[in-house]
ModelCIF file with pLDDT and N, C-alpha, C, O atoms, coordinates in Angstrom:
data_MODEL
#
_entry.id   MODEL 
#
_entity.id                         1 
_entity.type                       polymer 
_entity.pdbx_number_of_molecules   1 
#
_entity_poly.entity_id                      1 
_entity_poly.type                           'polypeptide(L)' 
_entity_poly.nstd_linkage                   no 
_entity_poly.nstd_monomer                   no 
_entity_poly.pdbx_seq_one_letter_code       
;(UNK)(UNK)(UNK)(UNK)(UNK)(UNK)(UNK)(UNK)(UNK)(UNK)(UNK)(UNK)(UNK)(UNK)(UNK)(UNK)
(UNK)(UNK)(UNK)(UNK)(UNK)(UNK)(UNK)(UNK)(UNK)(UNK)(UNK)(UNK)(UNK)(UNK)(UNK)(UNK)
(UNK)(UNK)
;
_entity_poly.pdbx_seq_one_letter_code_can   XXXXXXXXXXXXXXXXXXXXXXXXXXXXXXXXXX 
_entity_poly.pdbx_strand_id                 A 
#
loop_
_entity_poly_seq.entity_id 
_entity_poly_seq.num 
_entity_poly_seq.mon_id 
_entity_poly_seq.hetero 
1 1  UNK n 
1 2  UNK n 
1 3  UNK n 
1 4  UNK n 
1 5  UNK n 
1 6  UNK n 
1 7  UNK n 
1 8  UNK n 
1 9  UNK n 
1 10 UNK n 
1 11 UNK n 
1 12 UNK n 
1 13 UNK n 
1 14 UNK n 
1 15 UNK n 
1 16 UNK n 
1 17 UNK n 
1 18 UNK n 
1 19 UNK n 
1 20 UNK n 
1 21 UNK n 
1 22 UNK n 
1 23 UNK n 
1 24 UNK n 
1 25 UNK n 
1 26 UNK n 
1 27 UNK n 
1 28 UNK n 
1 29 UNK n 
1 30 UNK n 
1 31 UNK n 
1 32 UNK n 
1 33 UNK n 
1 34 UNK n 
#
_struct_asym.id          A 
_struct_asym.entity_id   1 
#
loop_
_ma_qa_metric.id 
_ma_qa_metric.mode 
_ma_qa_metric.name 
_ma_qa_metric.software_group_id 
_ma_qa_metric.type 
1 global pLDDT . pLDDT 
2 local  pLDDT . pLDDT 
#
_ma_qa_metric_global.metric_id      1 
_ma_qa_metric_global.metric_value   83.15 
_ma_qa_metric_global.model_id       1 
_ma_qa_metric_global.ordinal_id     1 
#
loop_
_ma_qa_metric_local.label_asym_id 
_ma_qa_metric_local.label_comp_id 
_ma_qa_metric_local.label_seq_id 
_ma_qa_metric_local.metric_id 
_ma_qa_metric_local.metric_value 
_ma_qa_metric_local.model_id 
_ma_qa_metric_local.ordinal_id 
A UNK 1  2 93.00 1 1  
A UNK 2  2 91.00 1 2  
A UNK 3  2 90.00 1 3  
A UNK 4  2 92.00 1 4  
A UNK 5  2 91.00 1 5  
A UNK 6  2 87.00 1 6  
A UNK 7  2 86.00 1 7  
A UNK 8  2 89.00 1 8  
A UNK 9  2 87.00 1 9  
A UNK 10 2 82.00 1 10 
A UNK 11 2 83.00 1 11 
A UNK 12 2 87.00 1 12 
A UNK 13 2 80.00 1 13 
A UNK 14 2 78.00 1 14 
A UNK 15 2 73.00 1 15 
A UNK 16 2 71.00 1 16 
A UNK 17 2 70.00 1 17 
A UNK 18 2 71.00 1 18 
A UNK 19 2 67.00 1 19 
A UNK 20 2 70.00 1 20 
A UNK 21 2 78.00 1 21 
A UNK 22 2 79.00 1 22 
A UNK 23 2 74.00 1 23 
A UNK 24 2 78.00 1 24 
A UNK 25 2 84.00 1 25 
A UNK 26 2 80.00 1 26 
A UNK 27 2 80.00 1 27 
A UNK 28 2 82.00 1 28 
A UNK 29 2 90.00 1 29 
A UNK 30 2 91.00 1 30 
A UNK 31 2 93.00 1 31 
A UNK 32 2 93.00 1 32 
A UNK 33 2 93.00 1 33 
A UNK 34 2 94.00 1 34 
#
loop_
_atom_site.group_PDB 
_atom_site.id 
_atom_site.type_symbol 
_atom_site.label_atom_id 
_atom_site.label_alt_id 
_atom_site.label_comp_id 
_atom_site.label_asym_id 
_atom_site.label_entity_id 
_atom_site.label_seq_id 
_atom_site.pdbx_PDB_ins_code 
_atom_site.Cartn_x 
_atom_site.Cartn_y 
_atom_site.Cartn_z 
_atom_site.occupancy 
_atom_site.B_iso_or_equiv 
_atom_site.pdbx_formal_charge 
_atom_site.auth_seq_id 
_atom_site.auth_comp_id 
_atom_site.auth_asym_id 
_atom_site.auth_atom_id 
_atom_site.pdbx_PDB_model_num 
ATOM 1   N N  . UNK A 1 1  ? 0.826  -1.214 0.000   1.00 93.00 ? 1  UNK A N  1 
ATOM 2   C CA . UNK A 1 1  ? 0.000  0.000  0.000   1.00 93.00 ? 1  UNK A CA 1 
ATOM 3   C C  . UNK A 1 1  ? 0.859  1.262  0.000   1.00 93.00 ? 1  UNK A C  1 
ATOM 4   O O  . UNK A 1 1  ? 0.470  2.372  -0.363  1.00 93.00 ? 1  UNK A O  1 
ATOM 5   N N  . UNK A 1 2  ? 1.955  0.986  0.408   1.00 91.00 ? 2  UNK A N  1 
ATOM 6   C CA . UNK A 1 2  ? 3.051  2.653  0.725   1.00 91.00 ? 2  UNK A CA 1 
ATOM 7   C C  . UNK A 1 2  ? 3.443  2.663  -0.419  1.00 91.00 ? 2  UNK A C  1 
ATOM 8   O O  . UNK A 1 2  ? 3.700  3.809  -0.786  1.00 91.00 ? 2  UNK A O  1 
ATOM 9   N N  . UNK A 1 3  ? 3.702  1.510  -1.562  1.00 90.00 ? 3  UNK A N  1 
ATOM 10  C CA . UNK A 1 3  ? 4.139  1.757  -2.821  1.00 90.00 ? 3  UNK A CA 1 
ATOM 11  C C  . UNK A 1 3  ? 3.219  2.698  -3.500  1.00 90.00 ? 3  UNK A C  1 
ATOM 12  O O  . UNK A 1 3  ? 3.478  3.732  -4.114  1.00 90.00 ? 3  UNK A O  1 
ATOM 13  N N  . UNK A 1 4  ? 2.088  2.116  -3.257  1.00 92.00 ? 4  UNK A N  1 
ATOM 14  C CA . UNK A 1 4  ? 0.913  2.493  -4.310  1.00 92.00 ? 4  UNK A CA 1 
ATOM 15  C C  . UNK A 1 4  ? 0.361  4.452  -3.640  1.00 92.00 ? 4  UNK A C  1 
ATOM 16  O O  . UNK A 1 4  ? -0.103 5.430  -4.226  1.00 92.00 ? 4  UNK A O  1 
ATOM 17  N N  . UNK A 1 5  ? 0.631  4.261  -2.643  1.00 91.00 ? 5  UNK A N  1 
ATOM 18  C CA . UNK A 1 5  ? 0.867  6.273  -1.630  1.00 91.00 ? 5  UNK A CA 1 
ATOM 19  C C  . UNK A 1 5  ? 2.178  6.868  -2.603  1.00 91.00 ? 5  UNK A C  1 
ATOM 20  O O  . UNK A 1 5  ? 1.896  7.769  -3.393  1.00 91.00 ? 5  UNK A O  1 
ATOM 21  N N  . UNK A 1 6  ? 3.271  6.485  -2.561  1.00 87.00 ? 6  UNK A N  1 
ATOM 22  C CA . UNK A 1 6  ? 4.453  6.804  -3.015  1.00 87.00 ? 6  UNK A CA 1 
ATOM 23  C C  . UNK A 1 6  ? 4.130  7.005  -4.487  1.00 87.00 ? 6  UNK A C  1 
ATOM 24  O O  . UNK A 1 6  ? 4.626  7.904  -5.166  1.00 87.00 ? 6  UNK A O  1 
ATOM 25  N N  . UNK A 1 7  ? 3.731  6.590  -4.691  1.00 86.00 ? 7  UNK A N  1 
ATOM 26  C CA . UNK A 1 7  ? 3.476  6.450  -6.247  1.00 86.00 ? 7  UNK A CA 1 
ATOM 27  C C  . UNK A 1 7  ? 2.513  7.508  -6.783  1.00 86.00 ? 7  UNK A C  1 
ATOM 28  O O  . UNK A 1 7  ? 2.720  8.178  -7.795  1.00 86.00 ? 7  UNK A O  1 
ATOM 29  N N  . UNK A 1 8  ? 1.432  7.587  -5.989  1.00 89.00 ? 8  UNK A N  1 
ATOM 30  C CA . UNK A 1 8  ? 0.709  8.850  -6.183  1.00 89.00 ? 8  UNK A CA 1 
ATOM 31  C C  . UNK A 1 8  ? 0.923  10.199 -5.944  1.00 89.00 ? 8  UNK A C  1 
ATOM 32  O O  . UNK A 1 8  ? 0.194  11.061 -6.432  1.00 89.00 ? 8  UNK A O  1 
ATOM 33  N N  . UNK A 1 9  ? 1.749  10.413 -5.320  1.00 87.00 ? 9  UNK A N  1 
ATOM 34  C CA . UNK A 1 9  ? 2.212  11.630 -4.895  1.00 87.00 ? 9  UNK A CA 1 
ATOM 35  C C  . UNK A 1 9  ? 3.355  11.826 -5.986  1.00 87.00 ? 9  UNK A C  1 
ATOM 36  O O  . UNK A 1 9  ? 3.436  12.985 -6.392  1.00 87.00 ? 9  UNK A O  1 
ATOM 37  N N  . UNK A 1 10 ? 4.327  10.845 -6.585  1.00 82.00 ? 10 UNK A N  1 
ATOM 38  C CA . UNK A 1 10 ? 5.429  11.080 -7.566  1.00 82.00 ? 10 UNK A CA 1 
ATOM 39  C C  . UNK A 1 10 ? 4.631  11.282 -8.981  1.00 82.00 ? 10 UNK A C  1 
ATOM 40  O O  . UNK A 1 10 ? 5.150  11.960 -9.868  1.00 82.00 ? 10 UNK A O  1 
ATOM 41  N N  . UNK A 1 11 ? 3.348  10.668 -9.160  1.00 83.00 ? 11 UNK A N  1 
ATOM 42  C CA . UNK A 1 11 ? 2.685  10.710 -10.377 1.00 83.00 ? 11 UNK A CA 1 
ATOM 43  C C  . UNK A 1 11 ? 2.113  11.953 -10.796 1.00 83.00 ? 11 UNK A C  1 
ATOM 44  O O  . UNK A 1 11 ? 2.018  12.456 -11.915 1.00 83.00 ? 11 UNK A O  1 
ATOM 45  N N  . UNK A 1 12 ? 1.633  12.472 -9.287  1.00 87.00 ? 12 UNK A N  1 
ATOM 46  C CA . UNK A 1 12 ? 0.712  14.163 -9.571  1.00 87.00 ? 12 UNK A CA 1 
ATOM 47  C C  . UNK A 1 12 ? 1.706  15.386 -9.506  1.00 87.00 ? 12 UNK A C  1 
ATOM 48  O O  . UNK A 1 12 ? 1.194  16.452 -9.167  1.00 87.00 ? 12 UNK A O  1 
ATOM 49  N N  . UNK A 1 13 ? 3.136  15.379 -9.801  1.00 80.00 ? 13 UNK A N  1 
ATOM 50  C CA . UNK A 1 13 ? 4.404  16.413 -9.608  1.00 80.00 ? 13 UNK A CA 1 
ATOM 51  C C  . UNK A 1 13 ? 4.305  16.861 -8.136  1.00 80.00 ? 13 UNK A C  1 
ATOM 52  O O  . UNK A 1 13 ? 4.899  17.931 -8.002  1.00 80.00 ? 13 UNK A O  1 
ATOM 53  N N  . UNK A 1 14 ? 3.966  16.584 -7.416  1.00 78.00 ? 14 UNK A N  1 
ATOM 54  C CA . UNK A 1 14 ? 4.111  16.985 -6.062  1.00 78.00 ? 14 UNK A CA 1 
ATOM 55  C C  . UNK A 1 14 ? 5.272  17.371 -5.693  1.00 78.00 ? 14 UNK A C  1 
ATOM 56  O O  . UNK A 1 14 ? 5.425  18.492 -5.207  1.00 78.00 ? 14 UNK A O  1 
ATOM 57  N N  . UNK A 1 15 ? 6.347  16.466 -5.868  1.00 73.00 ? 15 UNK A N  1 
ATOM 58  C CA . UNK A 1 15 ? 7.495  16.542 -5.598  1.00 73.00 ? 15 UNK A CA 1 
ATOM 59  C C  . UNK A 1 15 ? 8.556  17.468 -6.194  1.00 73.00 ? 15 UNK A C  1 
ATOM 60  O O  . UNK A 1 15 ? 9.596  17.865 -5.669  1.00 73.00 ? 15 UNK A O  1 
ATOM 61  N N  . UNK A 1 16 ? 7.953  17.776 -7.671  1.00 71.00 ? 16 UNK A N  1 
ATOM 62  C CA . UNK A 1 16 ? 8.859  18.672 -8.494  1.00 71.00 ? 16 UNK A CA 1 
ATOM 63  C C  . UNK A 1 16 ? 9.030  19.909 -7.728  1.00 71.00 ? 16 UNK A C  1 
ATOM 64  O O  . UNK A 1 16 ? 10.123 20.474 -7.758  1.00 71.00 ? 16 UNK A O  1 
ATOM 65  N N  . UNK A 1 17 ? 8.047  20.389 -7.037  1.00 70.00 ? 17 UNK A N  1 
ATOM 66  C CA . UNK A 1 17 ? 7.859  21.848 -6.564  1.00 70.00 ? 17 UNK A CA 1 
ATOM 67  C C  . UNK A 1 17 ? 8.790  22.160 -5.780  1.00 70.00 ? 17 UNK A C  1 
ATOM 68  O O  . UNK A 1 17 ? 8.796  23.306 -5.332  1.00 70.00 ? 17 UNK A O  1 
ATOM 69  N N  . UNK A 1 18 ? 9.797  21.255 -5.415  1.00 71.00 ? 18 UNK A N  1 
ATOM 70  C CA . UNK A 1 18 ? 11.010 21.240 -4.424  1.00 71.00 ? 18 UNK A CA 1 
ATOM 71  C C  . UNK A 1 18 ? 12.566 22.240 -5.185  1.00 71.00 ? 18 UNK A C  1 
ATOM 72  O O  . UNK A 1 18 ? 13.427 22.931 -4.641  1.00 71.00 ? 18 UNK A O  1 
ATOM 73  N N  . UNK A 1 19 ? 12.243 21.740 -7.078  1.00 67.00 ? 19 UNK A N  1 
ATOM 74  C CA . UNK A 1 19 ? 12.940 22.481 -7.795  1.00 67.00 ? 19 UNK A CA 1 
ATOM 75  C C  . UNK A 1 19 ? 13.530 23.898 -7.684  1.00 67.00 ? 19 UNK A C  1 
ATOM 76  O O  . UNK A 1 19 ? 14.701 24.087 -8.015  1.00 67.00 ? 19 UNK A O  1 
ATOM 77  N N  . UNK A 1 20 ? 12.779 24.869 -7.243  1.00 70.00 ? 20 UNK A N  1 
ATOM 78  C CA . UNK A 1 20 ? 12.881 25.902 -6.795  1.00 70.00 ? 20 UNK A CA 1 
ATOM 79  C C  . UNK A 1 20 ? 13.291 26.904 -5.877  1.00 70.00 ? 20 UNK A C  1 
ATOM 80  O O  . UNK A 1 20 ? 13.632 28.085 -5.933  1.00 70.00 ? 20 UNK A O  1 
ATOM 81  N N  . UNK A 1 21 ? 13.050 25.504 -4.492  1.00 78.00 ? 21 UNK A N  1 
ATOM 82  C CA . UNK A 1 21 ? 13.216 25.927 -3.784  1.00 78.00 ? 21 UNK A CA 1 
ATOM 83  C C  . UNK A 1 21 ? 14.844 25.477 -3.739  1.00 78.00 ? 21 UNK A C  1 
ATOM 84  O O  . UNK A 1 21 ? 15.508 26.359 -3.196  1.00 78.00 ? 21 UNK A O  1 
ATOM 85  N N  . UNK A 1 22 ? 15.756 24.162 -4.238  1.00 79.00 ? 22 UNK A N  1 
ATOM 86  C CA . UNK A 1 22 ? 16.783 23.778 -4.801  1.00 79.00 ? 22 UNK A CA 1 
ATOM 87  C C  . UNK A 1 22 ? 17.147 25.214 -5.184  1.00 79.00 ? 22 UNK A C  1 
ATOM 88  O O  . UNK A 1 22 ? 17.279 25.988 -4.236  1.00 79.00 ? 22 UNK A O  1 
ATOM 89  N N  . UNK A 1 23 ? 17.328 25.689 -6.400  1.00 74.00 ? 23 UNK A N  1 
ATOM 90  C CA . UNK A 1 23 ? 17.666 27.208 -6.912  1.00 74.00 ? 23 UNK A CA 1 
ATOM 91  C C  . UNK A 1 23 ? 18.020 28.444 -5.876  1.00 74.00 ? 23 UNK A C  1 
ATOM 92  O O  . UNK A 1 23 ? 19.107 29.007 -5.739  1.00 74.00 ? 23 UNK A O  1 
ATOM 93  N N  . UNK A 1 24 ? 16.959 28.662 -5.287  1.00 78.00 ? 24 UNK A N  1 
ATOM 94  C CA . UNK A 1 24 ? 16.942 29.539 -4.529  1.00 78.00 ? 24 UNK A CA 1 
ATOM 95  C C  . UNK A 1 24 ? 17.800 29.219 -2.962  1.00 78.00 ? 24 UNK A C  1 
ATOM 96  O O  . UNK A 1 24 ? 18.448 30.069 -2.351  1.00 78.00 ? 24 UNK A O  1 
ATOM 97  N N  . UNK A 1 25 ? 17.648 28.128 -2.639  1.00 84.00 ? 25 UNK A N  1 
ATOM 98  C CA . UNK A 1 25 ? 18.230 27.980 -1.200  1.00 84.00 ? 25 UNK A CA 1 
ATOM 99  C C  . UNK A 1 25 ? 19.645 27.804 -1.178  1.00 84.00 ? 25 UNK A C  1 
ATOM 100 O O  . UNK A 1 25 ? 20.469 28.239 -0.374  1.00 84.00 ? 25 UNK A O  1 
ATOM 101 N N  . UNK A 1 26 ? 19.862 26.763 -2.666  1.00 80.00 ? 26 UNK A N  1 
ATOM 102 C CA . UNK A 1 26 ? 21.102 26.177 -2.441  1.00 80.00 ? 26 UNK A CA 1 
ATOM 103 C C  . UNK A 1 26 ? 22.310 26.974 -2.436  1.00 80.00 ? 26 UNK A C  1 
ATOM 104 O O  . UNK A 1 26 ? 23.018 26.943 -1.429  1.00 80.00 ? 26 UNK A O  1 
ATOM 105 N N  . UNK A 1 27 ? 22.604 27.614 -3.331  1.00 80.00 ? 27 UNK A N  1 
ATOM 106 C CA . UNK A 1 27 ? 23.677 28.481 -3.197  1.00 80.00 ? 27 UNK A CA 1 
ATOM 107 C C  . UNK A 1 27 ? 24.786 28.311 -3.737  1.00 80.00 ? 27 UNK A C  1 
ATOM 108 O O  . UNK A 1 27 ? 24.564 27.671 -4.765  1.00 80.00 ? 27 UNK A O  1 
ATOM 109 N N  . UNK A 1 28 ? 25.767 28.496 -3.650  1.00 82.00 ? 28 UNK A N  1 
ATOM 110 C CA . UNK A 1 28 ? 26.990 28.123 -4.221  1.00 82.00 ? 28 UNK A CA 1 
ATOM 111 C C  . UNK A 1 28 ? 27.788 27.208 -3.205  1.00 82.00 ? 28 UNK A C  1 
ATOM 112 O O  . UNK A 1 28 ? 28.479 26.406 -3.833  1.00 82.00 ? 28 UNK A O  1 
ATOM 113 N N  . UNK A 1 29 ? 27.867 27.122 -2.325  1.00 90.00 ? 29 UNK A N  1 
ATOM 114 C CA . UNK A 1 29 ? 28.818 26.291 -1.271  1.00 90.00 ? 29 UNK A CA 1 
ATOM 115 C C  . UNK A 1 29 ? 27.986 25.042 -1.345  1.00 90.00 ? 29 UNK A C  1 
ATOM 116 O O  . UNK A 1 29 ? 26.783 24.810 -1.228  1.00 90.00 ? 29 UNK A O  1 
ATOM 117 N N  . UNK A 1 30 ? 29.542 23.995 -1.688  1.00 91.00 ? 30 UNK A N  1 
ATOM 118 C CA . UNK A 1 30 ? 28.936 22.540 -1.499  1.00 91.00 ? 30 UNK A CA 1 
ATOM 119 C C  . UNK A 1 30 ? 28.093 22.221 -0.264  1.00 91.00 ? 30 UNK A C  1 
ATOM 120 O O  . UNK A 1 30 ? 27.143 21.516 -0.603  1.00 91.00 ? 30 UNK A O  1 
ATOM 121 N N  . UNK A 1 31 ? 28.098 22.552 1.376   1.00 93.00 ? 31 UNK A N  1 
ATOM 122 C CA . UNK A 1 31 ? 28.126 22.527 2.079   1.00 93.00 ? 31 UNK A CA 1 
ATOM 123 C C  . UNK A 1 31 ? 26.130 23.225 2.010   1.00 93.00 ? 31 UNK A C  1 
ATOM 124 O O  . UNK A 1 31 ? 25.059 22.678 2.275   1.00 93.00 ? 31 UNK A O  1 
ATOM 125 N N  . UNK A 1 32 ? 26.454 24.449 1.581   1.00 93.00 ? 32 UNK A N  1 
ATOM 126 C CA . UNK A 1 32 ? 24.810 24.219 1.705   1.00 93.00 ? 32 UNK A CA 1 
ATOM 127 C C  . UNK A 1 32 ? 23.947 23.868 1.193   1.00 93.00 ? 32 UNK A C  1 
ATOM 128 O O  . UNK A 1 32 ? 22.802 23.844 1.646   1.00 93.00 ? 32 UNK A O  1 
ATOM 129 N N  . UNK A 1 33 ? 24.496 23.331 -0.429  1.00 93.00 ? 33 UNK A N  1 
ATOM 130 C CA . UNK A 1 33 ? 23.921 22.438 -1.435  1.00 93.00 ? 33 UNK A CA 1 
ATOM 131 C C  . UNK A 1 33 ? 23.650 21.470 -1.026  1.00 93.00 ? 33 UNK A C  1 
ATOM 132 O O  . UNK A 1 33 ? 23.029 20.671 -1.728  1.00 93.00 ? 33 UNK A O  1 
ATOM 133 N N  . UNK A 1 34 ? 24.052 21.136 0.414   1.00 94.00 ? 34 UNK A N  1 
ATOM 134 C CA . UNK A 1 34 ? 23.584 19.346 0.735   1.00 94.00 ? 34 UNK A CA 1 
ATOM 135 C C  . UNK A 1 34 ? 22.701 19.640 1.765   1.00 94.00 ? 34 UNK A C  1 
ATOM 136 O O  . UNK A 1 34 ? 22.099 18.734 2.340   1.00 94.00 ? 34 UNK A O  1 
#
């Protein structure tokens, strides 16, 4: 059943919306890129 949860949430872009915030937060230092 957690497959089939997991799966729905990766299917509807949910997760993409993280992209941005990647861009904006990360920065240039390896250190805060992780």
């Amino acid at each position: 059943a957690m497959f089939v949860l997991s799966a729905g949430i990766a299917r509807t872009g949910a997760l993409q919306a993280v992209t941005s915030i990647l861009l904006q937060w990360g920065g240039r230092s390896p250190a805060r890129q992780i």
